[in-house]
PDB file of N, CA and C in Angstrom:
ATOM      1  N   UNK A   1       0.835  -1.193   0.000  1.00  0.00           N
ATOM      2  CA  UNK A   1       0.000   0.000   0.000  1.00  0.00           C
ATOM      3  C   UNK A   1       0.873   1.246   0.000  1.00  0.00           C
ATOM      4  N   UNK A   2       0.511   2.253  -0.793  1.00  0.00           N
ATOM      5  CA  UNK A   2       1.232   3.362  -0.754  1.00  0.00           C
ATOM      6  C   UNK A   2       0.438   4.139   0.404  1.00  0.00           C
ATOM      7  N   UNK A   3       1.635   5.094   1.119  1.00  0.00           N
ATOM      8  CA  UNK A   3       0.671   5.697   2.548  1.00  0.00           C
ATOM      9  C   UNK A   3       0.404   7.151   2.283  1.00  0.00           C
ATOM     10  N   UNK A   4       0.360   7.466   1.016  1.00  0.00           N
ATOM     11  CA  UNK A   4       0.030   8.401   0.943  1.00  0.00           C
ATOM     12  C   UNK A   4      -0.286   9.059  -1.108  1.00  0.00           C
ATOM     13  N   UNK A   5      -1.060   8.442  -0.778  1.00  0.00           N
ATOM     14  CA  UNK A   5      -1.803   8.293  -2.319  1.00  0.00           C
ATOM     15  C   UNK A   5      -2.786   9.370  -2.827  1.00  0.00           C
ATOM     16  N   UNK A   6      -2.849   9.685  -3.749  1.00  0.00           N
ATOM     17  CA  UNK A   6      -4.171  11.055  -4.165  1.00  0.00           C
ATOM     18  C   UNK A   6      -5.599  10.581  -4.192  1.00  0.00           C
ATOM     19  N   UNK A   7      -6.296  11.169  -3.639  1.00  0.00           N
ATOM     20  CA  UNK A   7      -7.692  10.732  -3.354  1.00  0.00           C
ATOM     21  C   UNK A   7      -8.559   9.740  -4.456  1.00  0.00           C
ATOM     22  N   UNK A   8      -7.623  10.079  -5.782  1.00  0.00           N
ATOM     23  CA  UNK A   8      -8.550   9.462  -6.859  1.00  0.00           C
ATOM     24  C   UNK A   8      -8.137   7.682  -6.365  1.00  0.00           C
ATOM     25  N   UNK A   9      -6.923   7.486  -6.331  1.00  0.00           N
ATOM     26  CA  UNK A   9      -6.809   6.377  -6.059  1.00  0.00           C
ATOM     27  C   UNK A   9      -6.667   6.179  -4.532  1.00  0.00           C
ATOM     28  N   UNK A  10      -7.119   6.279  -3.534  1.00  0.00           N
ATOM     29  CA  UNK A  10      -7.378   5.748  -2.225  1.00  0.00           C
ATOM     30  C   UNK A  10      -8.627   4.903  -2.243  1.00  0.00           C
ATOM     31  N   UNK A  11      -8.254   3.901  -0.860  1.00  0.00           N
ATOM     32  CA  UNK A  11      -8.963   3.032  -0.338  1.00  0.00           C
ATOM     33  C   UNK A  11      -8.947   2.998   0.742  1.00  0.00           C
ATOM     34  N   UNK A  12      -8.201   3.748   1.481  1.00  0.00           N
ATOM     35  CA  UNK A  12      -7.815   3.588   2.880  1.00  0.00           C
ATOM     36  C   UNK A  12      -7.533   4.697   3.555  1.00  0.00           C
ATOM     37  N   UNK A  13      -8.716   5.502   4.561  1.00  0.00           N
ATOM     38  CA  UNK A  13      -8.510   6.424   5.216  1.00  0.00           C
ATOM     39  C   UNK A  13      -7.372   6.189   5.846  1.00  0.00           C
ATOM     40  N   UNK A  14      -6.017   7.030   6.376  1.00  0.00           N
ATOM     41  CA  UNK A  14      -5.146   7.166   7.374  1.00  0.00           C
ATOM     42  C   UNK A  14      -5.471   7.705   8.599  1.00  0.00           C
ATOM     43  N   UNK A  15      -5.959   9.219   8.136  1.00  0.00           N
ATOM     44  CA  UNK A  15      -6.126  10.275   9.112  1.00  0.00           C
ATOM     45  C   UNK A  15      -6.234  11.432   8.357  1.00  0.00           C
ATOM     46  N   UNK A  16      -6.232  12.569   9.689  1.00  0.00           N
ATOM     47  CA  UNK A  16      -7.057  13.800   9.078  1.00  0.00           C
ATOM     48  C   UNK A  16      -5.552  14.877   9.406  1.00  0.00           C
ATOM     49  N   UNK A  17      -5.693  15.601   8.367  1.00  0.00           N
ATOM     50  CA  UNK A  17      -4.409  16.635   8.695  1.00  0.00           C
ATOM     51  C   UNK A  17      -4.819  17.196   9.803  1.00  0.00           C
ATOM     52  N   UNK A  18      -3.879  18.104  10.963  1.00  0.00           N
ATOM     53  CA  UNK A  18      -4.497  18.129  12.143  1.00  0.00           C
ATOM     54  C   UNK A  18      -3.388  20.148  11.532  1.00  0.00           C
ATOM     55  N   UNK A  19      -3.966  20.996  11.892  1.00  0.00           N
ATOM     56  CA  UNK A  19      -3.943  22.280  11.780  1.00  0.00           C
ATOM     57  C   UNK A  19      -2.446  22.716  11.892  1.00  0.00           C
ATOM     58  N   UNK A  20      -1.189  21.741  12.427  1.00  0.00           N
ATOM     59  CA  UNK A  20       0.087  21.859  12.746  1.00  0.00           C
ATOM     60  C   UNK A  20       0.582  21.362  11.333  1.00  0.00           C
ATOM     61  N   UNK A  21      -0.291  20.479  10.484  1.00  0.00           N
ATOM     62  CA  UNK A  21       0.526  20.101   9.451  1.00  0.00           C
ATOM     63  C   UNK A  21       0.391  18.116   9.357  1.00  0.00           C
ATOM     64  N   UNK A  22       0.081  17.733  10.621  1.00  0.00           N
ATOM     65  CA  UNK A  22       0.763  16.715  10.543  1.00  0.00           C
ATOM     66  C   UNK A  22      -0.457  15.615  10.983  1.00  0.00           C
ATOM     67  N   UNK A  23      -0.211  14.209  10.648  1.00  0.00           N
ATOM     68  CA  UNK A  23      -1.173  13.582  10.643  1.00  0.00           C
ATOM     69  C   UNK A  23      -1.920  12.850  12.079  1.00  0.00           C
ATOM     70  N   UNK A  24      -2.854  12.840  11.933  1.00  0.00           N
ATOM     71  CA  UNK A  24      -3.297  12.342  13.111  1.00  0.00           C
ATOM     72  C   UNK A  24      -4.339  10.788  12.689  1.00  0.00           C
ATOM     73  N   UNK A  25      -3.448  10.106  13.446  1.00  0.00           N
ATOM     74  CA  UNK A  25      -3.945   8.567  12.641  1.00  0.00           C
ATOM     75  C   UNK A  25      -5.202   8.321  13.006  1.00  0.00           C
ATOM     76  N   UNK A  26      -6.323   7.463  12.622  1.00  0.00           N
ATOM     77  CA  UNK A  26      -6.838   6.611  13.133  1.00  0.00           C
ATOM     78  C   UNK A  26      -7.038   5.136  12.645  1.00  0.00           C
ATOM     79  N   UNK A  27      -7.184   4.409  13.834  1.00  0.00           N
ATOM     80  CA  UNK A  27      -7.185   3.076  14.091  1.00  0.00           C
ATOM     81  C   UNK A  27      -8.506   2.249  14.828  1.00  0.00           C
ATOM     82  N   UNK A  28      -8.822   1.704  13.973  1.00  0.00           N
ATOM     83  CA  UNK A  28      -8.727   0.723  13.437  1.00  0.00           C
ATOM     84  C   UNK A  28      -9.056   1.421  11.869  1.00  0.00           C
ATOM     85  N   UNK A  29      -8.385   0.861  10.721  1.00  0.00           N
ATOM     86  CA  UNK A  29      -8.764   1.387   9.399  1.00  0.00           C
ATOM     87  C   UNK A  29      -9.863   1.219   8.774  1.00  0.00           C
ATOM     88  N   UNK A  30     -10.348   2.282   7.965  1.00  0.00           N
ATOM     89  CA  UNK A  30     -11.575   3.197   7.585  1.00  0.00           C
ATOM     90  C   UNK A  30     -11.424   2.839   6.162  1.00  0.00           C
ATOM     91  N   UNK A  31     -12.662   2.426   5.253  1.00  0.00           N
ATOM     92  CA  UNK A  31     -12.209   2.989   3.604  1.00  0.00           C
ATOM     93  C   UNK A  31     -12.343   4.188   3.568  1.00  0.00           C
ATOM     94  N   UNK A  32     -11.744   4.251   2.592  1.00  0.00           N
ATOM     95  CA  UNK A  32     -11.663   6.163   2.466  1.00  0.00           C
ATOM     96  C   UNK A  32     -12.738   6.884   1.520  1.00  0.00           C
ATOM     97  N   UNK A  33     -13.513   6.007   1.145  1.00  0.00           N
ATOM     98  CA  UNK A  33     -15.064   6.620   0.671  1.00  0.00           C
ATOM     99  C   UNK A  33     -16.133   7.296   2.130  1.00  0.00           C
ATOM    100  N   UNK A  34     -15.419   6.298   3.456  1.00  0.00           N
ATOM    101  CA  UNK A  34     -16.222   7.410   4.715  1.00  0.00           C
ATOM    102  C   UNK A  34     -15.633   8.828   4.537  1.00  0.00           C
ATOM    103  N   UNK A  35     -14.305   8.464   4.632  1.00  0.00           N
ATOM    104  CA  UNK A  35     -13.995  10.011   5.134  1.00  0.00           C
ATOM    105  C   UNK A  35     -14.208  11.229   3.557  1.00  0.00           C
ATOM    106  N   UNK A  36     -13.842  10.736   2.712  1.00  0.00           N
ATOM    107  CA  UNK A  36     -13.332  11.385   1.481  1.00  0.00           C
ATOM    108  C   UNK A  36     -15.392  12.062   1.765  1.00  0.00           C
ATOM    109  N   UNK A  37     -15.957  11.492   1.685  1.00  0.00           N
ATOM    110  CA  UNK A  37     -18.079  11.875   2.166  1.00  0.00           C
ATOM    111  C   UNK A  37     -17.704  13.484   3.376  1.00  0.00           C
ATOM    112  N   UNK A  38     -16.938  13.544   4.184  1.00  0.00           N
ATOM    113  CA  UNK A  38     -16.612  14.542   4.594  1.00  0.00           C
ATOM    114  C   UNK A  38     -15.919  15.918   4.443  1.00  0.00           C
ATOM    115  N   UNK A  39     -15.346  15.799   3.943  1.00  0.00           N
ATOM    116  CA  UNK A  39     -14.262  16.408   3.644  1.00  0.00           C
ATOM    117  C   UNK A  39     -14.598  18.087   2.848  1.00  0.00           C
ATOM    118  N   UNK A  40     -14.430  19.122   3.162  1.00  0.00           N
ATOM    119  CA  UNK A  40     -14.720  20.238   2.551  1.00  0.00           C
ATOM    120  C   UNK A  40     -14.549  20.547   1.067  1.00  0.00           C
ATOM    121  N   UNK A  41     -15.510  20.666   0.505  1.00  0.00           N
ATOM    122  CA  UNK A  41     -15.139  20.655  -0.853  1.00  0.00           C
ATOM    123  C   UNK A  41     -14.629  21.845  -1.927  1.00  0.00           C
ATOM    124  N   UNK A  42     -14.573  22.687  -1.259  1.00  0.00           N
ATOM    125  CA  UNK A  42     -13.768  23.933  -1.624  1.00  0.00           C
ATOM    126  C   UNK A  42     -12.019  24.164  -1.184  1.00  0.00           C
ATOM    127  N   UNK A  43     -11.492  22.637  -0.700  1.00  0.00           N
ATOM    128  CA  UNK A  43     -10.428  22.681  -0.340  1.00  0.00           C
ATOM    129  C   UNK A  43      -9.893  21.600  -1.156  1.00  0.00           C
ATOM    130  N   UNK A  44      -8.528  21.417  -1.083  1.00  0.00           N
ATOM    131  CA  UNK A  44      -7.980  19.657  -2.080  1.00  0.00           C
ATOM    132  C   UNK A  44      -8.632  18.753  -0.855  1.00  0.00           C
ATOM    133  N   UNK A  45      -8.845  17.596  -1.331  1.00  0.00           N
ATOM    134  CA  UNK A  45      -9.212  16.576  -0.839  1.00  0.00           C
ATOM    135  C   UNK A  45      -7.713  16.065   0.269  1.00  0.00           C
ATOM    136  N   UNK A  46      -6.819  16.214  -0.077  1.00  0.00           N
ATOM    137  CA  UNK A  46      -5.250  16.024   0.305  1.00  0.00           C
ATOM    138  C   UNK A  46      -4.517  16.357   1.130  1.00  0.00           C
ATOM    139  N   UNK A  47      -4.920  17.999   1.472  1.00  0.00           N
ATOM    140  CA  UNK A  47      -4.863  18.712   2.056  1.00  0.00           C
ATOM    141  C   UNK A  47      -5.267  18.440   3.695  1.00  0.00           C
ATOM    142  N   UNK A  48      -6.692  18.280   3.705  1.00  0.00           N
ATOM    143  CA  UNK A  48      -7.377  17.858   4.547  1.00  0.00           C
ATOM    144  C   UNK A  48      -7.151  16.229   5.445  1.00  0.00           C
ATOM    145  N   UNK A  49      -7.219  14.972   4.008  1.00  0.00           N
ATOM    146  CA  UNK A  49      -7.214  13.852   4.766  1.00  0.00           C
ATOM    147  C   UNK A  49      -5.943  12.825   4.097  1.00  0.00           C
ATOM    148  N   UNK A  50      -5.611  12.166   5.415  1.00  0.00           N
ATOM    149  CA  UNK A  50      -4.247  11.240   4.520  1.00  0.00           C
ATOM    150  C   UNK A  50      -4.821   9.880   4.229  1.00  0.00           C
ATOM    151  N   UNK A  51      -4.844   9.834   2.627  1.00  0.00           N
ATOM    152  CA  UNK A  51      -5.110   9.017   2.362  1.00  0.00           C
ATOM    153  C   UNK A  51      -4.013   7.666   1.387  1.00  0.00           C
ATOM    154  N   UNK A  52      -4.987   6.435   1.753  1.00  0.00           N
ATOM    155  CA  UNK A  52      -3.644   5.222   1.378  1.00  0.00           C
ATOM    156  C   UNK A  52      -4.508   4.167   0.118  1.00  0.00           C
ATOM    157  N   UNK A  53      -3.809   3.615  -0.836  1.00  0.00           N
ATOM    158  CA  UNK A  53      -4.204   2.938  -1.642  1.00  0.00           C
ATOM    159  C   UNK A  53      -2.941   2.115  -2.198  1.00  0.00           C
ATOM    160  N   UNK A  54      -3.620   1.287  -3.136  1.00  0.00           N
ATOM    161  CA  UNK A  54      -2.488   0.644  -4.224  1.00  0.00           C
ATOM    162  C   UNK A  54      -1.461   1.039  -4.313  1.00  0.00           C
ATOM    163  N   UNK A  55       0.049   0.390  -4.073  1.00  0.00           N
ATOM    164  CA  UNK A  55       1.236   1.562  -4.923  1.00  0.00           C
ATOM    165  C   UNK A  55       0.648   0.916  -6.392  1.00  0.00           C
ATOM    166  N   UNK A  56       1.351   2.428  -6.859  1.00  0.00           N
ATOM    167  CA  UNK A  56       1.045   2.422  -9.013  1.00  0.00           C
ATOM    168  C   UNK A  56       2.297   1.985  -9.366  1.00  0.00           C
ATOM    169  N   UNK A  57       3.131   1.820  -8.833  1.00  0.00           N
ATOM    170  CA  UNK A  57       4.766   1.573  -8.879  1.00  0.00           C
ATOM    171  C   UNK A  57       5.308   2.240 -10.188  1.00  0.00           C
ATOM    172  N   UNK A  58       5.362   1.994 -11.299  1.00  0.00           N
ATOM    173  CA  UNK A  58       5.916   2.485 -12.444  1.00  0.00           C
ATOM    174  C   UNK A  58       4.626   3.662 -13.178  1.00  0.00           C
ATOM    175  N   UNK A  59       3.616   4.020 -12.777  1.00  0.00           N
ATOM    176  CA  UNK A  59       2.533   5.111 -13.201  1.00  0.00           C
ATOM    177  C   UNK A  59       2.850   6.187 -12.213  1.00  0.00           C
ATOM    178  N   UNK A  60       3.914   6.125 -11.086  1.00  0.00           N
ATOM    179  CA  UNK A  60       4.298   6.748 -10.082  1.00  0.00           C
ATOM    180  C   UNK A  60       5.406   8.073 -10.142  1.00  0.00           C
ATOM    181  N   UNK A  61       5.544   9.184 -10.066  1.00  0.00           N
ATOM    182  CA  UNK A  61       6.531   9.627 -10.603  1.00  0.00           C
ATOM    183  C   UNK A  61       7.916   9.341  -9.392  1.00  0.00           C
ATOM    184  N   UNK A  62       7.444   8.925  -8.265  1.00  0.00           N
ATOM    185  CA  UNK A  62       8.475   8.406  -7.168  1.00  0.00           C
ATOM    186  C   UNK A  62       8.967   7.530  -7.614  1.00  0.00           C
ATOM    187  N   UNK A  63       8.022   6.350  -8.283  1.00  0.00           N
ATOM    188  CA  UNK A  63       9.183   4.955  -8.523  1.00  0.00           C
ATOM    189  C   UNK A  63      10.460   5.385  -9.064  1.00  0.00           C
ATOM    190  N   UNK A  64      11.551   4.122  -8.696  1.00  0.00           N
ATOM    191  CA  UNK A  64      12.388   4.377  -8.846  1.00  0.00           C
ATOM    192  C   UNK A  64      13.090   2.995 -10.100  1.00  0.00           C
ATOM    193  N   UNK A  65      12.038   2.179 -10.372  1.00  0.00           N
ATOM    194  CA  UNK A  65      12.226   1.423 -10.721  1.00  0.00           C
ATOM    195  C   UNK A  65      12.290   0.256 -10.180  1.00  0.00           C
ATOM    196  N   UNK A  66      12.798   0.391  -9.100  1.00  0.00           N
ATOM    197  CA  UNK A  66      13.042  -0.749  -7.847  1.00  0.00           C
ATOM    198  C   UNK A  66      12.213  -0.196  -6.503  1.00  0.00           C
ATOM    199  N   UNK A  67      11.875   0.759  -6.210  1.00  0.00           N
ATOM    200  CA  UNK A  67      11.601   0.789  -4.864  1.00  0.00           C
ATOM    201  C   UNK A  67      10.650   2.583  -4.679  1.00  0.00           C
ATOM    202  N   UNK A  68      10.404   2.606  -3.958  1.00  0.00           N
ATOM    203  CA  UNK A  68       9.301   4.141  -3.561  1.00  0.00           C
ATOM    204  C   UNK A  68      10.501   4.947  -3.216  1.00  0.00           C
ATOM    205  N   UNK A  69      10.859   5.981  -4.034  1.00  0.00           N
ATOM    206  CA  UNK A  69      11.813   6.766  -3.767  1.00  0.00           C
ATOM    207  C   UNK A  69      11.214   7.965  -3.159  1.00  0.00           C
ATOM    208  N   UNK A  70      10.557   8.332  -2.856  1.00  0.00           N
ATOM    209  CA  UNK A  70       9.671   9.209  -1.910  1.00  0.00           C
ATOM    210  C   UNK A  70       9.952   8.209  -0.187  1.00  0.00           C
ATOM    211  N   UNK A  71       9.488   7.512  -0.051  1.00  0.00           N
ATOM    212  CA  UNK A  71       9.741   6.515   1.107  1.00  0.00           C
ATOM    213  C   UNK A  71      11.265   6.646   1.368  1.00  0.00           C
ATOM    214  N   UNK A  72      11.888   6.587   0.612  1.00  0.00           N
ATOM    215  CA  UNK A  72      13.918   6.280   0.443  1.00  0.00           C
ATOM    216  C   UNK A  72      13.951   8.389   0.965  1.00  0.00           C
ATOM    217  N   UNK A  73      13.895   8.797   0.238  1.00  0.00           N
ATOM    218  CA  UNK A  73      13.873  10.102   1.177  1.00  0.00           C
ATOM    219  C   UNK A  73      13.447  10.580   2.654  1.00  0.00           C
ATOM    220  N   UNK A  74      12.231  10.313   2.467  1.00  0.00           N
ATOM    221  CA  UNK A  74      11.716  10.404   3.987  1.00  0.00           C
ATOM    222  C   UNK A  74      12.344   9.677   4.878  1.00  0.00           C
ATOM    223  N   UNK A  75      12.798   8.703   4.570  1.00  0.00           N
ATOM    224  CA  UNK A  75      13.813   7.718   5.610  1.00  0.00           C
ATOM    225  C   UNK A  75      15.198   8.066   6.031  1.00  0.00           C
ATOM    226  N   UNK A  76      15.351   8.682   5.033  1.00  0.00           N
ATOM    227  CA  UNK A  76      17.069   9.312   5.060  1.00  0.00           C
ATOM    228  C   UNK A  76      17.143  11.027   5.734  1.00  0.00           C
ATOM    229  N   UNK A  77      15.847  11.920   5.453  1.00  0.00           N
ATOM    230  CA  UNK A  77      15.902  13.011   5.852  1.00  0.00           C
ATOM    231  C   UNK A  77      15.583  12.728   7.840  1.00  0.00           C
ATOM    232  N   UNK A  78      14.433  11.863   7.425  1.00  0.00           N
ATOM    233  CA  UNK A  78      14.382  11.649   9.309  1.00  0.00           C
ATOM    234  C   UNK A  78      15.571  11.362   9.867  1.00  0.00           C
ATOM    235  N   UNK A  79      16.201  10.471   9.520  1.00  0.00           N
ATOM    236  CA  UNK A  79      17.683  10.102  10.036  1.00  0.00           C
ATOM    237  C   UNK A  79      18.393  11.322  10.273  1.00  0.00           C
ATOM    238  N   UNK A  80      18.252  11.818   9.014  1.00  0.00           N
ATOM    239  CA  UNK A  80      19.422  12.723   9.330  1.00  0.00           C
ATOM    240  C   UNK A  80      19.233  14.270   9.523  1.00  0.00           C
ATOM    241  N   UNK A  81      17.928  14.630  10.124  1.00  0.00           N
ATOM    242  CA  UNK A  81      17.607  15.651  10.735  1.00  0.00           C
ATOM    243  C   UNK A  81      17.413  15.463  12.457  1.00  0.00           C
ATOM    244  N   UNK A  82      16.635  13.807  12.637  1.00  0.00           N
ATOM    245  CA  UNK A  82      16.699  13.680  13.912  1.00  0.00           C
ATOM    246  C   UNK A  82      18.097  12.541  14.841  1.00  0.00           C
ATOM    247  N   UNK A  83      18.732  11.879  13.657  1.00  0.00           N
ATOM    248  CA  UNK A  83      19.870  11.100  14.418  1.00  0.00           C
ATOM    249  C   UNK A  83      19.344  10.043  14.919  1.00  0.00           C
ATOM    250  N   UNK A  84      17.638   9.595  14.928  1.00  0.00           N
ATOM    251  CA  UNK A  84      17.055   8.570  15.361  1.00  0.00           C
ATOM    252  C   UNK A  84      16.667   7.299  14.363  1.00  0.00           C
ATOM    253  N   UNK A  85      17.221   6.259  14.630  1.00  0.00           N
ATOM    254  CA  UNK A  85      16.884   4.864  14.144  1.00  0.00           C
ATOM    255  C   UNK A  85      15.808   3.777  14.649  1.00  0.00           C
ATOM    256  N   UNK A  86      15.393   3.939  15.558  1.00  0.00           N
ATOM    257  CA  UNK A  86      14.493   3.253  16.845  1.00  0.00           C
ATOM    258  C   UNK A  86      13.601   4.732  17.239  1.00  0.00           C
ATOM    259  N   UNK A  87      13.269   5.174  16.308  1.00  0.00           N
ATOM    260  CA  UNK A  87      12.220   5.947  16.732  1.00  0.00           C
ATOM    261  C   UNK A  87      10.518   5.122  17.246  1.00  0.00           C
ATOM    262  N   UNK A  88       9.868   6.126  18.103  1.00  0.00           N
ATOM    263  CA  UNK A  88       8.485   5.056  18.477  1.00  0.00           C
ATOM    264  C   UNK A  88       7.638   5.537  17.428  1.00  0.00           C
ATOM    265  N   UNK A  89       6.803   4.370  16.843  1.00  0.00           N
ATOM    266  CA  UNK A  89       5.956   4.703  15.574  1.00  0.00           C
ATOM    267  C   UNK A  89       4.663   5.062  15.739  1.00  0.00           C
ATOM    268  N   UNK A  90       4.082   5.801  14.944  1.00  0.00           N
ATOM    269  CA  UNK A  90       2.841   6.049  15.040  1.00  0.00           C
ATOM    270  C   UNK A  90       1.586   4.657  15.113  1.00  0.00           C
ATOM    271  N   UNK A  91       0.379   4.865  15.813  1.00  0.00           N
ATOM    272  CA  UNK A  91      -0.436   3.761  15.364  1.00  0.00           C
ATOM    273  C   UNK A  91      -1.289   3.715  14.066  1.00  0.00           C
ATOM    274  N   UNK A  92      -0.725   3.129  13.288  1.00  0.00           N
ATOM    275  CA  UNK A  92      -1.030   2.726  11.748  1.00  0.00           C
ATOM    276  C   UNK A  92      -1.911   1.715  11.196  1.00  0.00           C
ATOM    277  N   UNK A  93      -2.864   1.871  10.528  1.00  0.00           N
ATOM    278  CA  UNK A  93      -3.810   1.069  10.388  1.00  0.00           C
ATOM    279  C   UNK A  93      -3.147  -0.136   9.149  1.00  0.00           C
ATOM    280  N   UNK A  94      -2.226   0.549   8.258  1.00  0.00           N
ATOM    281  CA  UNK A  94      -1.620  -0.273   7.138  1.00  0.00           C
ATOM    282  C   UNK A  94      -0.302  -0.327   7.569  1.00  0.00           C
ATOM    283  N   UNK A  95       0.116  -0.585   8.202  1.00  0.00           N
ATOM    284  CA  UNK A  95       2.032  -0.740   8.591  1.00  0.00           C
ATOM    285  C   UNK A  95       2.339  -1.959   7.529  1.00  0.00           C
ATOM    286  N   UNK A  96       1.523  -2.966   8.013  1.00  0.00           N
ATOM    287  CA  UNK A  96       1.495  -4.358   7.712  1.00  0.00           C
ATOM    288  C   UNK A  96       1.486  -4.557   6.401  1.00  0.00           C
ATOM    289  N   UNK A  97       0.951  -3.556   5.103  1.00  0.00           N
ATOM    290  CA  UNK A  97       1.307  -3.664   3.882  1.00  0.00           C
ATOM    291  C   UNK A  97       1.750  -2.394   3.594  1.00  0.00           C
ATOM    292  N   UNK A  98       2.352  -1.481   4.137  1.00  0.00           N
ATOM    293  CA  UNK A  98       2.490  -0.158   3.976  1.00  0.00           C
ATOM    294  C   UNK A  98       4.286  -0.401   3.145  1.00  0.00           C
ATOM    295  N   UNK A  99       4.374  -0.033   1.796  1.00  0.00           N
ATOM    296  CA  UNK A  99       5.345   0.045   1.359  1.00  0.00           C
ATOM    297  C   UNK A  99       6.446   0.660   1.944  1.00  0.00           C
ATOM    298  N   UNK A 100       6.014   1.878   2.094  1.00  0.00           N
ATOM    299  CA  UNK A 100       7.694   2.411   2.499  1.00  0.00           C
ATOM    300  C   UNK A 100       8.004   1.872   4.420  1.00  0.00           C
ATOM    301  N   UNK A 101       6.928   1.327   4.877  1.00  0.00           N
ATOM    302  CA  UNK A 101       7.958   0.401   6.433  1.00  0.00           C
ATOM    303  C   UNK A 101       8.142  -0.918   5.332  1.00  0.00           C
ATOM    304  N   UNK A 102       7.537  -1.352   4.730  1.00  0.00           N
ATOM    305  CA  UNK A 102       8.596  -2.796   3.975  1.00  0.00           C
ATOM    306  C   UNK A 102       9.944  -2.283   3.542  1.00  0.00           C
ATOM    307  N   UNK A 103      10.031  -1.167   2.587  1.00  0.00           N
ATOM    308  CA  UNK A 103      11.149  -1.038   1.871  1.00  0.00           C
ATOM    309  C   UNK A 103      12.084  -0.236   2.728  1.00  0.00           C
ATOM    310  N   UNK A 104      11.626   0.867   3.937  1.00  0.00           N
ATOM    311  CA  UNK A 104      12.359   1.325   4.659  1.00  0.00           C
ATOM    312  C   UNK A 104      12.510   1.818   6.221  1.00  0.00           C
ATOM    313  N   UNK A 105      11.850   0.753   7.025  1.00  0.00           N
ATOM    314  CA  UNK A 105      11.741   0.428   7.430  1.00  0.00           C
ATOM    315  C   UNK A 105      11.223   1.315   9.009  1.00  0.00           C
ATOM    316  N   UNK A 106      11.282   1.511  10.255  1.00  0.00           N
ATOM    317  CA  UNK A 106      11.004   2.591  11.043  1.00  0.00           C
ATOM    318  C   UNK A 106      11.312   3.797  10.768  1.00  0.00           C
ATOM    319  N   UNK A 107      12.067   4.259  10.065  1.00  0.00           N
ATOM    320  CA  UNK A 107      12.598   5.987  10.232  1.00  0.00           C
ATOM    321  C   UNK A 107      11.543   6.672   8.964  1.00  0.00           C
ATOM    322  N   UNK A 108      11.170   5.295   8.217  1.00  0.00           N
ATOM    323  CA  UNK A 108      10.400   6.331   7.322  1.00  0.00           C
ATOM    324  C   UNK A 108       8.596   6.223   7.667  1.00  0.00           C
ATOM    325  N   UNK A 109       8.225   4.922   8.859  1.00  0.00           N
ATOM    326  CA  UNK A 109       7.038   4.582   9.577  1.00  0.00           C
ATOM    327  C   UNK A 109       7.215   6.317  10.651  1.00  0.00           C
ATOM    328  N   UNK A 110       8.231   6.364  10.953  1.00  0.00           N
ATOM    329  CA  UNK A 110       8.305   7.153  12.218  1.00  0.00           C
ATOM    330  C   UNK A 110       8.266   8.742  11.236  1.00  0.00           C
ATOM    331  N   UNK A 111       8.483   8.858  10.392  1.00  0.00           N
ATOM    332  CA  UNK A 111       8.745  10.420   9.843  1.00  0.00           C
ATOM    333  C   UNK A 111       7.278  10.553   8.718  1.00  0.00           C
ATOM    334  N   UNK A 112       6.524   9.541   8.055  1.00  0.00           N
ATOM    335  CA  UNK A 112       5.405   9.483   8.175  1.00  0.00           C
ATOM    336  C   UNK A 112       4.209  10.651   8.442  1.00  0.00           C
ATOM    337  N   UNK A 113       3.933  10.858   9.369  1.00  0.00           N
ATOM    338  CA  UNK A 113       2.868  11.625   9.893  1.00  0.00           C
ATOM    339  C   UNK A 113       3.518  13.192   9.447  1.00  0.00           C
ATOM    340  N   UNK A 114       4.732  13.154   9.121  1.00  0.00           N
ATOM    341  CA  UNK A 114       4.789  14.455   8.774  1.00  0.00           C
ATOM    342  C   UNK A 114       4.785  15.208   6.951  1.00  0.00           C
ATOM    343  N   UNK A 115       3.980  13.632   6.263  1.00  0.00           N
ATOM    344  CA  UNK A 115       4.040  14.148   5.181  1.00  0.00           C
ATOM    345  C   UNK A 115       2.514  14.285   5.294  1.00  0.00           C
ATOM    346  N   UNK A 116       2.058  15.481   3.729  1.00  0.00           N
ATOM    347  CA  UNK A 116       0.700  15.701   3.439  1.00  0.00           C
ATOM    348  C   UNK A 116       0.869  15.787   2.031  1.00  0.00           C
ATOM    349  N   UNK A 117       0.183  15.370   1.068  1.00  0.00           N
ATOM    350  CA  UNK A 117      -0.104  15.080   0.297  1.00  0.00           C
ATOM    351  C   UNK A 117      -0.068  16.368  -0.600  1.00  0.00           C
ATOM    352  N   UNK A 118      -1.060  17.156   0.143  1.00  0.00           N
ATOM    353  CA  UNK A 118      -1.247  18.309  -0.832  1.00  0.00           C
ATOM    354  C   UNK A 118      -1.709  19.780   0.180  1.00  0.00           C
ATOM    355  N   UNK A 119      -0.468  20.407   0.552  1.00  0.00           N
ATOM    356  CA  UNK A 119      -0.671  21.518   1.685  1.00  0.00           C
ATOM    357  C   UNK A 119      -0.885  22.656   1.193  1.00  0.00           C
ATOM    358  N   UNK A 120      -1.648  22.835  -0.185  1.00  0.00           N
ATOM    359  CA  UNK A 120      -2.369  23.824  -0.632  1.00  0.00           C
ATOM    360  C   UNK A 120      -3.062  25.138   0.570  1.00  0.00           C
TER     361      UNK A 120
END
């Protein structure tokens, strides 16, 4: 699952942007036809809620060919802005198929909540 996908292709509510920027999970996981039914419609859809679906892998402009190079960043900037490897992770409704903790494992589960999709 990609954890942070554009509304057209979601299936899987994450959470709701929370006014600081950053995500606020919920758990147990939601399809994202509940929440996306909410959502203000004079704003991006993206903006507002984090949403998760299919990776597109090669329809992706992140792929890298081999791996979510968006995920490979976020993993490397957390590292190396916070120096933490064993960071504590957020509670995640998709960890368990969530591409970038397969391909990179806590630092990019743990740095996560601080991406948004679309901060229009």
């Amino acid at each position: 699952m990609c954890p942070s996908t554009p509304a057209a292709n979601a299936t899987v509510f994450l959470g709701m942007i929370t006014p600081a920027g950053q995500v606020a999970y919920v758990t147990p996981q939601l399809p994202a036809d509940v929440a996306l039914a909410t959502a203000d419609p004079d704003r991006p859809v993206e903006s507002q809620l984090r949403l998760a679906g299919p990776c597109v892998t090669t329809s992706c402009g992140f792929w890298t060919g081999a791996h979510c190079g968006l995920g490979e960043r976020l993993a490397a900037s957390y590292q190396e802005t916070t120096g933490e490897t064993e960071a504590e992770l957020p509670r995640c409704a998709i960890r368990r198929s969530c591409r970038w903790y397969a391909e990179q494992g806590r630092s990019a589960c743990a740095a996560c909540s601080y991406v948004v999709t679309d901060a229009r």
